[in-house]
Protein backbone atom coordinates (compact mmCIF):
# COMPACT_ATOMS: atom_id res chain seq x y z
CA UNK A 1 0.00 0.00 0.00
CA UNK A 2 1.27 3.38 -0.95
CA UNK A 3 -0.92 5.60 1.34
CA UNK A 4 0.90 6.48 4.88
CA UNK A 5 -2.48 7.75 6.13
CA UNK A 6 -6.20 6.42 4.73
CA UNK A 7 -9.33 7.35 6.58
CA UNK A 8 -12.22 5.20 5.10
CA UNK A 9 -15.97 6.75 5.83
CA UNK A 10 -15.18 8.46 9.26
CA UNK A 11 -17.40 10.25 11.54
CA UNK A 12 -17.90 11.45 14.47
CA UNK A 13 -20.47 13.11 16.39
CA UNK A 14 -20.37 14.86 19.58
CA UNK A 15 -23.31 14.51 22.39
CA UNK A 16 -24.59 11.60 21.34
CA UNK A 17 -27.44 10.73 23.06
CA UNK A 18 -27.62 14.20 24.48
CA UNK A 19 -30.73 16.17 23.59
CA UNK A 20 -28.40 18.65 20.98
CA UNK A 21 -25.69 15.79 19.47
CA UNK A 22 -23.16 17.27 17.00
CA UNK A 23 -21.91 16.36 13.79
CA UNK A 24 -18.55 17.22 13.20
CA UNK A 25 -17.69 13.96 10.42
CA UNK A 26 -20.15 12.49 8.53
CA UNK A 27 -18.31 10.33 5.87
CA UNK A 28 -15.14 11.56 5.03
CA UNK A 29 -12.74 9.49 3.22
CA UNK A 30 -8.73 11.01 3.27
CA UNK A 31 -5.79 9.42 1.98
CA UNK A 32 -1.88 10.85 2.23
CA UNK A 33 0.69 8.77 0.02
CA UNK A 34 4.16 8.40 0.81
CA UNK A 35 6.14 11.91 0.60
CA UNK A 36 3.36 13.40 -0.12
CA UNK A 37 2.93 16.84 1.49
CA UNK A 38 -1.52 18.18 1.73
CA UNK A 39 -3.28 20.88 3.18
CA UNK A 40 -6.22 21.06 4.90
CA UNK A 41 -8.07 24.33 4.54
CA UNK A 42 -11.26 24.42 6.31
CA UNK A 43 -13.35 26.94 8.30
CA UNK A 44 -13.52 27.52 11.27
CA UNK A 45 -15.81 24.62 13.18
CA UNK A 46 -15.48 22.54 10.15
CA UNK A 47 -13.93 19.76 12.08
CA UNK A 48 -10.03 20.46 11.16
CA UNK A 49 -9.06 19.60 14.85
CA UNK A 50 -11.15 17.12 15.06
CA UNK A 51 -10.23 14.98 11.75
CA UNK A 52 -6.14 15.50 12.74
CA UNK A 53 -7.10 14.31 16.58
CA UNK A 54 -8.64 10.80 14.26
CA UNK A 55 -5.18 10.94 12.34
CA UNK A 56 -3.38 10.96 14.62
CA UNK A 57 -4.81 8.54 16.97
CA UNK A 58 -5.55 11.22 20.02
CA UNK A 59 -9.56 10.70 19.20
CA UNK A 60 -11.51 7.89 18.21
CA UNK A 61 -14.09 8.05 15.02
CA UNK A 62 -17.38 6.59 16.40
CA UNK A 63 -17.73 5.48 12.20
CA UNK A 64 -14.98 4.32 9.46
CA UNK A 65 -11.60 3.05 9.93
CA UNK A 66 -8.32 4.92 10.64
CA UNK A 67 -5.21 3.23 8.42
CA UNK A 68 -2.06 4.55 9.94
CA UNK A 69 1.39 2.86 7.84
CA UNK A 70 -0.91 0.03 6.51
CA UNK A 71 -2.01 -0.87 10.02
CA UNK A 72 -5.57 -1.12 10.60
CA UNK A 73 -6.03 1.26 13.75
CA UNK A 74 -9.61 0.62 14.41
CA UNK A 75 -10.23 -0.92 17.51
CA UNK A 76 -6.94 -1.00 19.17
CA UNK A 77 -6.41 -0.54 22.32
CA UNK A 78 -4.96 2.12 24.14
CA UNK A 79 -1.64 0.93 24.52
CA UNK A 80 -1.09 -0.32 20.88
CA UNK A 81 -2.36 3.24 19.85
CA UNK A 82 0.15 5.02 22.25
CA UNK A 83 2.80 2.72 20.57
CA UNK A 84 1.64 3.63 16.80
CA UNK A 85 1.72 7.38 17.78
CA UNK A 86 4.74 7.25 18.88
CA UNK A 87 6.66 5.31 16.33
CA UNK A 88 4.50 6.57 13.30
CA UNK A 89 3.79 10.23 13.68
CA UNK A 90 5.29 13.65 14.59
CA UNK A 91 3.06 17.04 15.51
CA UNK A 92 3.31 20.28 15.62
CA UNK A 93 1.06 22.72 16.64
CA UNK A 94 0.28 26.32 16.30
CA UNK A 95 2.50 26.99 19.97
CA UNK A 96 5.26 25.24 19.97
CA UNK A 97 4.56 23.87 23.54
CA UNK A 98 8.27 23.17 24.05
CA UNK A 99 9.34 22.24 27.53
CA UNK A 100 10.25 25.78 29.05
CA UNK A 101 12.93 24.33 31.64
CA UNK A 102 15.23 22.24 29.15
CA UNK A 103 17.65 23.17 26.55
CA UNK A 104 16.36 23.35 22.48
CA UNK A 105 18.58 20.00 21.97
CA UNK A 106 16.98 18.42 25.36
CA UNK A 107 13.53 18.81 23.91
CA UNK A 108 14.83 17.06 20.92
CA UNK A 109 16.62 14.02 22.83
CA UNK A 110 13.75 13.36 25.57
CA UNK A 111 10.94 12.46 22.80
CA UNK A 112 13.66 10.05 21.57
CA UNK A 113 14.56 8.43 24.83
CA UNK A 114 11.29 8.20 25.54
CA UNK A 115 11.25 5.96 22.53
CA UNK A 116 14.13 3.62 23.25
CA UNK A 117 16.56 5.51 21.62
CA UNK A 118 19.82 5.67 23.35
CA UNK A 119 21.51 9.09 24.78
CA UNK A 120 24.56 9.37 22.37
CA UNK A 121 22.15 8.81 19.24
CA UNK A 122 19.56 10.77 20.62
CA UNK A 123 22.27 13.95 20.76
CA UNK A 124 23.53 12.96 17.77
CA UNK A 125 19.71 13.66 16.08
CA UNK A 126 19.01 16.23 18.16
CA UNK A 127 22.26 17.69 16.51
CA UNK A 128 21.69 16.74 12.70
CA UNK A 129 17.77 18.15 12.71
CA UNK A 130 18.98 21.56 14.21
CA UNK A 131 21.70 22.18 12.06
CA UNK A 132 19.30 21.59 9.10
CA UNK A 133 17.30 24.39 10.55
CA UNK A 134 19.75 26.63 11.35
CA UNK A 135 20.33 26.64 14.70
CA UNK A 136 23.10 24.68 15.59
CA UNK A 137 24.35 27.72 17.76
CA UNK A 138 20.56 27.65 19.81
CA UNK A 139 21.36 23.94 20.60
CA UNK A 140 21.59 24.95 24.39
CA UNK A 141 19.36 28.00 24.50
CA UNK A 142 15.76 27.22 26.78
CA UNK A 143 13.08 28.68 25.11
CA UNK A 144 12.54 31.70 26.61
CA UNK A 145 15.89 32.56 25.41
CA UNK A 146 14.49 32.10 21.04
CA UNK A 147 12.42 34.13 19.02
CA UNK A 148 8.98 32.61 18.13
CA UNK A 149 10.34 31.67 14.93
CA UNK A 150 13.65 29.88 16.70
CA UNK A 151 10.70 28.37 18.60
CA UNK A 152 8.90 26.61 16.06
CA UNK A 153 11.65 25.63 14.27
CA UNK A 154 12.56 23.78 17.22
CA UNK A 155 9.31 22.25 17.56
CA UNK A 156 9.92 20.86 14.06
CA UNK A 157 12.91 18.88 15.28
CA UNK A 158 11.34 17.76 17.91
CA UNK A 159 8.26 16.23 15.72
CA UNK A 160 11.01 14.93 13.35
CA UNK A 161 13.19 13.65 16.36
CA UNK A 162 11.46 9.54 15.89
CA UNK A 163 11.58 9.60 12.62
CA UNK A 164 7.83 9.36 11.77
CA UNK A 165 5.92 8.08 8.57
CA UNK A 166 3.66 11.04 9.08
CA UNK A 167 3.84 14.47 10.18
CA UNK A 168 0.15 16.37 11.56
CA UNK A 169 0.81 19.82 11.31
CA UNK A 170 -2.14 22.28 12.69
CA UNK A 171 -1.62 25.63 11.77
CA UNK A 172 1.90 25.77 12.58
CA UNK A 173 2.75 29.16 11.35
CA UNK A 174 -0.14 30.42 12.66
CA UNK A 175 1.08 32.35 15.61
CA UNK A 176 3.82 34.34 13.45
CA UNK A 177 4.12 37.17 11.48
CA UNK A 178 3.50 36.88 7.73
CA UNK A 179 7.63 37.41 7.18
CA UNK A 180 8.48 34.95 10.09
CA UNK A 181 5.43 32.92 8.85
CA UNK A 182 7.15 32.58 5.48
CA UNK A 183 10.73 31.64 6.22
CA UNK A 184 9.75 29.09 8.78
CA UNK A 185 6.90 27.82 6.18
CA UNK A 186 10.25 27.28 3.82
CA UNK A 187 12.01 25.36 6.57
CA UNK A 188 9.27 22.97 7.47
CA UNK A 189 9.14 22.56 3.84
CA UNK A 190 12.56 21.65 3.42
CA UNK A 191 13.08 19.25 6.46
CA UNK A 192 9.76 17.96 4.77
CA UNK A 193 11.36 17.00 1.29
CA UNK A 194 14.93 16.20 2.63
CA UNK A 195 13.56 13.08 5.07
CA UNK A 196 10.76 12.08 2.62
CA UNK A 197 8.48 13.07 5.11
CA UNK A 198 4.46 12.70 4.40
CA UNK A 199 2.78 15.34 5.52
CA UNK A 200 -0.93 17.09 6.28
CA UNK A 201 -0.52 20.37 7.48
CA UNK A 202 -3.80 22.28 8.60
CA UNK A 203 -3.68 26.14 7.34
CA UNK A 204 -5.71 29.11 6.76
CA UNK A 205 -2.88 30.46 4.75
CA UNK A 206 -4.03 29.80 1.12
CA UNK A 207 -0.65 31.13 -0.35
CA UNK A 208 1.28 28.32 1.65
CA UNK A 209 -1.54 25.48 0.75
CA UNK A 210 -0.72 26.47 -2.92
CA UNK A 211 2.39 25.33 -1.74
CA UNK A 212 1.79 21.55 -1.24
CA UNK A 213 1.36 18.83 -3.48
CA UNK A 214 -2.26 18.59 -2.84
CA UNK A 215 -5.18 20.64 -1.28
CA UNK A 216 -8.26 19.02 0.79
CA UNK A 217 -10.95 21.36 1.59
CA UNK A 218 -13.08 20.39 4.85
CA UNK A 219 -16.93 21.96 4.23
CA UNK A 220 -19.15 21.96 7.84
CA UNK A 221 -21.31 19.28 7.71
């Protein structure tokens, strides 16, 4: 199978068997290939969140089948999720919610020790991903210490840092100015292509979605 990502009929409804139930899903069918890079442009209460919480196995579809690296999802249980998240995918937000009291290369390393991964390689990574950003001289710099854009560049590493099939992006420029927006845009972009990296990035920025190989529009249900 070709597809890193394939959601097949999902949906999901919120309240349900409330007096006012939601529909934020009804249906939708998704697929991401391997190094391919799509945005999701949607409104606002379309369900965005809500479809890349399914992807990425934080949420559970109540309808349809989540197909994460040609692994059937559907079903598992916790665990085995926790497992496939952690091995398979890599997120970054709009904030880079980076760990304010360690170093940009400890926020790097702890995702991979966490994963199994010992503490020279782990360096070694943390090293390689911020040097292709451009901030081999941050590497032991805390956060408060960057610029926003330093930030999320580090927060790219950091979703990089396992090695994922599949990167969830939501908004992740979002909280930047349109210049800063840009330049880190063209980093992502690049650590994106140089791994082989599949990718679906959520943006209201229709200039960068023209970007990508592929658009998905979201309509409200």
């Amino acid at each position: 199978m070709n597809d890193v990502l394939r959601l097949e009929g999902v949906g999901k409804t919120y309240g349900l068997g409330g007096p006012a139930p939601v529909t934020v899903l009804d249906g939708l069918d998704l697929t991401v290939a391997r190094g391919e890079v799509v945005a999701l442009v949607a409104p606002s209460g379309a369900g965005k969140s809500t479809l890349l919480h399914i992807a990425g196995l934080l949420d559970t579809p109540d309808a349809g089948r989540v197909i994460l690296a040609g692994r059937d999802m559907t079903g598992l249980p916790d665990r085995a999720r926790t497992e496939a998240r952690r091995q398979e995918l890599g997120f970054v937000y709009q904030f880079h919610h980076l760990l304010p009291e360690f170093s940009a290369a400890e926020n790097i390393v702890l995702p991979q020790l966490a994963n199994g991964v010992s503490g020279r390689d782990a360096q070694a990574r943390a090293a390689d991903l911020l040097g292709r950003v451009g901030l081999a001289h941050r590497a032991d710099h805390r956060p408060a210490q960057m610029s926003g854009g330093e930030q999320q560049r580090v927060a790219f590493c950091r979703a990089l840092a396992n090695q994922p099939a599949l990167l969830l992006a939501d908004e992740p420029t979002g909280n930047l100015d349109p210049e800063t927006s840009d330049k880190v845009f063209d980093v992502l972009m690049t650590l994106v292509r140089d791994t082989g990296l599949s990718a679906l990035i959520a943006t209201h920025n229709h200039a960068l979605a023209d970007r990508m190989d592929r658009i998905v529009r979201l309509a409200a249900v």
